[in-house]
C-alpha atoms as a PDB file:
ATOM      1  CA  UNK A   1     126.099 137.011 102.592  1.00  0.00           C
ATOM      2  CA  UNK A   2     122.720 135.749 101.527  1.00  0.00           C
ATOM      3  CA  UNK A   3     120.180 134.176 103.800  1.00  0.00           C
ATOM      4  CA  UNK A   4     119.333 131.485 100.677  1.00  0.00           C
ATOM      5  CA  UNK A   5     122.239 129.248 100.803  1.00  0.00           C
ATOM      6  CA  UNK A   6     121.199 128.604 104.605  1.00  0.00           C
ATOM      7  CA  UNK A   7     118.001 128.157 103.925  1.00  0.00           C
ATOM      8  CA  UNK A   8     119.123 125.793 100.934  1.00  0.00           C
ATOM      9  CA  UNK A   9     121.879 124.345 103.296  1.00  0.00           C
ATOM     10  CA  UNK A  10     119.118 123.673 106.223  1.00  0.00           C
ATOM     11  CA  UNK A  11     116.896 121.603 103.512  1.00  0.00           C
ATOM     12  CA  UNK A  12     119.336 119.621 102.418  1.00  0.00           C
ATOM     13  CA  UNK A  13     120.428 118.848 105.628  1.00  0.00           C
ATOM     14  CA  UNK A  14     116.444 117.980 106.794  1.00  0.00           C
ATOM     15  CA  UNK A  15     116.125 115.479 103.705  1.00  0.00           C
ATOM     16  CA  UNK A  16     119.280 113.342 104.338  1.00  0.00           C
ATOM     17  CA  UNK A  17     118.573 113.332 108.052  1.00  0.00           C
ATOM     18  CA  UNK A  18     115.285 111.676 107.328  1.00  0.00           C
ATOM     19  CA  UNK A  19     116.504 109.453 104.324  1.00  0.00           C
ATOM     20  CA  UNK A  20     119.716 107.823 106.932  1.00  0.00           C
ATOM     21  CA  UNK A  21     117.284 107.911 109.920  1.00  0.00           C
ATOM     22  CA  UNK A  22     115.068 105.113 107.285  1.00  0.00           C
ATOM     23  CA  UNK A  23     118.019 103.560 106.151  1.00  0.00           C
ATOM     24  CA  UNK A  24     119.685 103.163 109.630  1.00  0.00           C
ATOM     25  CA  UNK A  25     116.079 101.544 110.739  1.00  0.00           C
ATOM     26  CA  UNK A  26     116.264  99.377 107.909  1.00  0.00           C
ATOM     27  CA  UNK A  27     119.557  98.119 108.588  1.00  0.00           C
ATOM     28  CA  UNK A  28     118.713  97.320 112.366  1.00  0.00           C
ATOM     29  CA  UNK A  29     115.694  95.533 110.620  1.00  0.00           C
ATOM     30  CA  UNK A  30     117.948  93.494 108.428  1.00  0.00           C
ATOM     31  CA  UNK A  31     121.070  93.141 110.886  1.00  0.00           C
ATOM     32  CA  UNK A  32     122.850  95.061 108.431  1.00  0.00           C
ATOM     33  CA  UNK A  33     125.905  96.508 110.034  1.00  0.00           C
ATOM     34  CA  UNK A  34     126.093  99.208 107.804  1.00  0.00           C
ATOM     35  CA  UNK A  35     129.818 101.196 109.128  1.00  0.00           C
ATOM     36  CA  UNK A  36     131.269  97.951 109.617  1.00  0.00           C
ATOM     37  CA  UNK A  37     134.155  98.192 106.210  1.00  0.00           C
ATOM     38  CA  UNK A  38     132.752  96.958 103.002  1.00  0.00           C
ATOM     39  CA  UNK A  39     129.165  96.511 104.220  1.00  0.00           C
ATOM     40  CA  UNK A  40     127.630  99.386 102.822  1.00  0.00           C
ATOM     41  CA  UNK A  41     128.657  98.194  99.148  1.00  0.00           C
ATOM     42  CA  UNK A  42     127.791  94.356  99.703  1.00  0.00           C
ATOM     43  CA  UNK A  43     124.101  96.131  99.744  1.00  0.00           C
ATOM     44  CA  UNK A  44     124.802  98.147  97.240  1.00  0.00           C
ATOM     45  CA  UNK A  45     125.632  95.506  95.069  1.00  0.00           C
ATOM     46  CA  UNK A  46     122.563  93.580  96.245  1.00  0.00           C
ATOM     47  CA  UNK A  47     124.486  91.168  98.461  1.00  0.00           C
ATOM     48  CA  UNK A  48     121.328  90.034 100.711  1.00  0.00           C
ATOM     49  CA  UNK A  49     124.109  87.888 102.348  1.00  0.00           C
ATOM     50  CA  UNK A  50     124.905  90.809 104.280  1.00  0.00           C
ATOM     51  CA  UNK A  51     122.064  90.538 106.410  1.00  0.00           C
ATOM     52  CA  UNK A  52     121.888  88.659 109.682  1.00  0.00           C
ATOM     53  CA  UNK A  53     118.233  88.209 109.332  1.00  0.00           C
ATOM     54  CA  UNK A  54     116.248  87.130 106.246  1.00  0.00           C
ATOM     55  CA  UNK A  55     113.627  90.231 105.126  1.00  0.00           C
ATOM     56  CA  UNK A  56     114.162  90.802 101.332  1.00  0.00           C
ATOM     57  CA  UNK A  57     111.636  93.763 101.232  1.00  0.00           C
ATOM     58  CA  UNK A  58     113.376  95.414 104.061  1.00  0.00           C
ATOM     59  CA  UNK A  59     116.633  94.644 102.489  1.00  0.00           C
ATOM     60  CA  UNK A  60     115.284  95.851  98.868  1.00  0.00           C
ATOM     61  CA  UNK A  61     114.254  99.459 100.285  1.00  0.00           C
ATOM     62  CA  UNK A  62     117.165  99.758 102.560  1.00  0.00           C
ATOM     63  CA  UNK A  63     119.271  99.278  98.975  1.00  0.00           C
ATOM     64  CA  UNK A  64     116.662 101.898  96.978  1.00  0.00           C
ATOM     65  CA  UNK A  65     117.077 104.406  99.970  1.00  0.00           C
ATOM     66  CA  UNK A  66     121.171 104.396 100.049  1.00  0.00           C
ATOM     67  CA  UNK A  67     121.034 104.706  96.301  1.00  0.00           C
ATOM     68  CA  UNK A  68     118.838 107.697  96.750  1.00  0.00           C
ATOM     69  CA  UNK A  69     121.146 109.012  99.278  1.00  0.00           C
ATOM     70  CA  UNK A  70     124.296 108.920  97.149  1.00  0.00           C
ATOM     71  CA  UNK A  71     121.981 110.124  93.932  1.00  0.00           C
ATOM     72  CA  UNK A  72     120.872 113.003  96.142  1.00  0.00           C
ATOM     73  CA  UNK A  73     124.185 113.774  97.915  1.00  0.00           C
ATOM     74  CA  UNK A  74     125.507 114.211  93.822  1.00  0.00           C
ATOM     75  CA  UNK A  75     122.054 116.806  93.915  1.00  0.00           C
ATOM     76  CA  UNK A  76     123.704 118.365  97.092  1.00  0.00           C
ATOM     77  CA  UNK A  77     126.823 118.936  96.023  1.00  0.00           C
ATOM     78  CA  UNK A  78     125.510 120.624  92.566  1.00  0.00           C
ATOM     79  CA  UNK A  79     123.663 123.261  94.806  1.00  0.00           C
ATOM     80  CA  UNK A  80     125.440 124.044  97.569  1.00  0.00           C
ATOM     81  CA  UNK A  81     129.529 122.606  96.585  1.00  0.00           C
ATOM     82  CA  UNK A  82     131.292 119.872  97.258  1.00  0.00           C
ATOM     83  CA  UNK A  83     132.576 121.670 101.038  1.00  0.00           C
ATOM     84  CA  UNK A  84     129.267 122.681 102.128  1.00  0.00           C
ATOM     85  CA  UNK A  85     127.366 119.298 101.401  1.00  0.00           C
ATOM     86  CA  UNK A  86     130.189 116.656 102.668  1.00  0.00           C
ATOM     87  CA  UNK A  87     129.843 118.658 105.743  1.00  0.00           C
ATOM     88  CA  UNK A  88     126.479 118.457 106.195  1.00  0.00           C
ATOM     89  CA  UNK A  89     126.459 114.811 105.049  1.00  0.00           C
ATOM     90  CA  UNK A  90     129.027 113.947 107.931  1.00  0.00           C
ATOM     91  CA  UNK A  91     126.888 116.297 110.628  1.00  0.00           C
ATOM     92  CA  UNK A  92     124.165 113.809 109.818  1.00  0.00           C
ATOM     93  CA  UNK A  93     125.988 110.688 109.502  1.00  0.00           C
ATOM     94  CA  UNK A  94     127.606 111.561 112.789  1.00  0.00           C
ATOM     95  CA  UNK A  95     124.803 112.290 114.841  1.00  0.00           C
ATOM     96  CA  UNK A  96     122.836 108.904 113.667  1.00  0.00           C
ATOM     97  CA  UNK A  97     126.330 107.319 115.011  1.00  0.00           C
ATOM     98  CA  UNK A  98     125.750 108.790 118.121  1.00  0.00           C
ATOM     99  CA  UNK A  99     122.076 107.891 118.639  1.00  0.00           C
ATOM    100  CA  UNK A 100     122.590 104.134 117.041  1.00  0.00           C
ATOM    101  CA  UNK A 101     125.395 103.439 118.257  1.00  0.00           C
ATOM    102  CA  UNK A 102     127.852  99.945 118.078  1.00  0.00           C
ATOM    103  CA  UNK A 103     124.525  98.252 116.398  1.00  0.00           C
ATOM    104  CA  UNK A 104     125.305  99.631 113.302  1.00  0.00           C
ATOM    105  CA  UNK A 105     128.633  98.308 113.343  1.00  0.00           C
ATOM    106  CA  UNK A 106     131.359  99.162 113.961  1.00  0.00           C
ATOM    107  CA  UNK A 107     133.476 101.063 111.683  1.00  0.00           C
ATOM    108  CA  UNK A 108     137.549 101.204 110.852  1.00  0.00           C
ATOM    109  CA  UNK A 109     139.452 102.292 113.594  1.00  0.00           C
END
């Protein structure tokens, strides 16, 4: 087994922990609650009804950094496969959950 894929793996996993770190900021910003079910696409789609408080730069760069992350989680799964990078998408999602908390949202039960 080769010590690049960790390496690789390790990377990846440093670059979408600071991208959702910004992008959970930006939501608590906005009053965005991002994990609360279909949330995450009304931004996507540019819904700035979404937010609980009015800040249409915040909102704009909290759009152009979750587009990034789904552009670069496509990137993620090129180089490491589709296994490896869900995983280490989740380990990061999961751990912002922890440290944000309910004022994300909350999401499907």
């Amino acid at each position: 087994m080769s010590i690049e894929p960790d390496y690789r793996a390790g990377r990846w996993s440093m670059h979408f922990e600071e991208i959702d770190k910004e992008i959970a900021t930006l939501a608590l910003m906005c009053d965005v609650p991002l994990l609360t079910p279909g949330a995450l696409e009304r931004v996507l789609h540019g819904d700035i009804k979404v937010c609980g408080k009015e800040k249409p730069a915040s909102f704009a760069k909290l759009r152009g950094l979750l587009m990034l992350h789904y552009s670069d989680q496509a990137r993620a799964i090129e180089a490491l496969g589709p296994e490896q990078a869900l995983s280490l998408v989740g380990e990061v999602v999961a751990r912002l959950r922890a440290r944000f908390g309910d004022r994300l949202g909350a999401p499907e039960a």
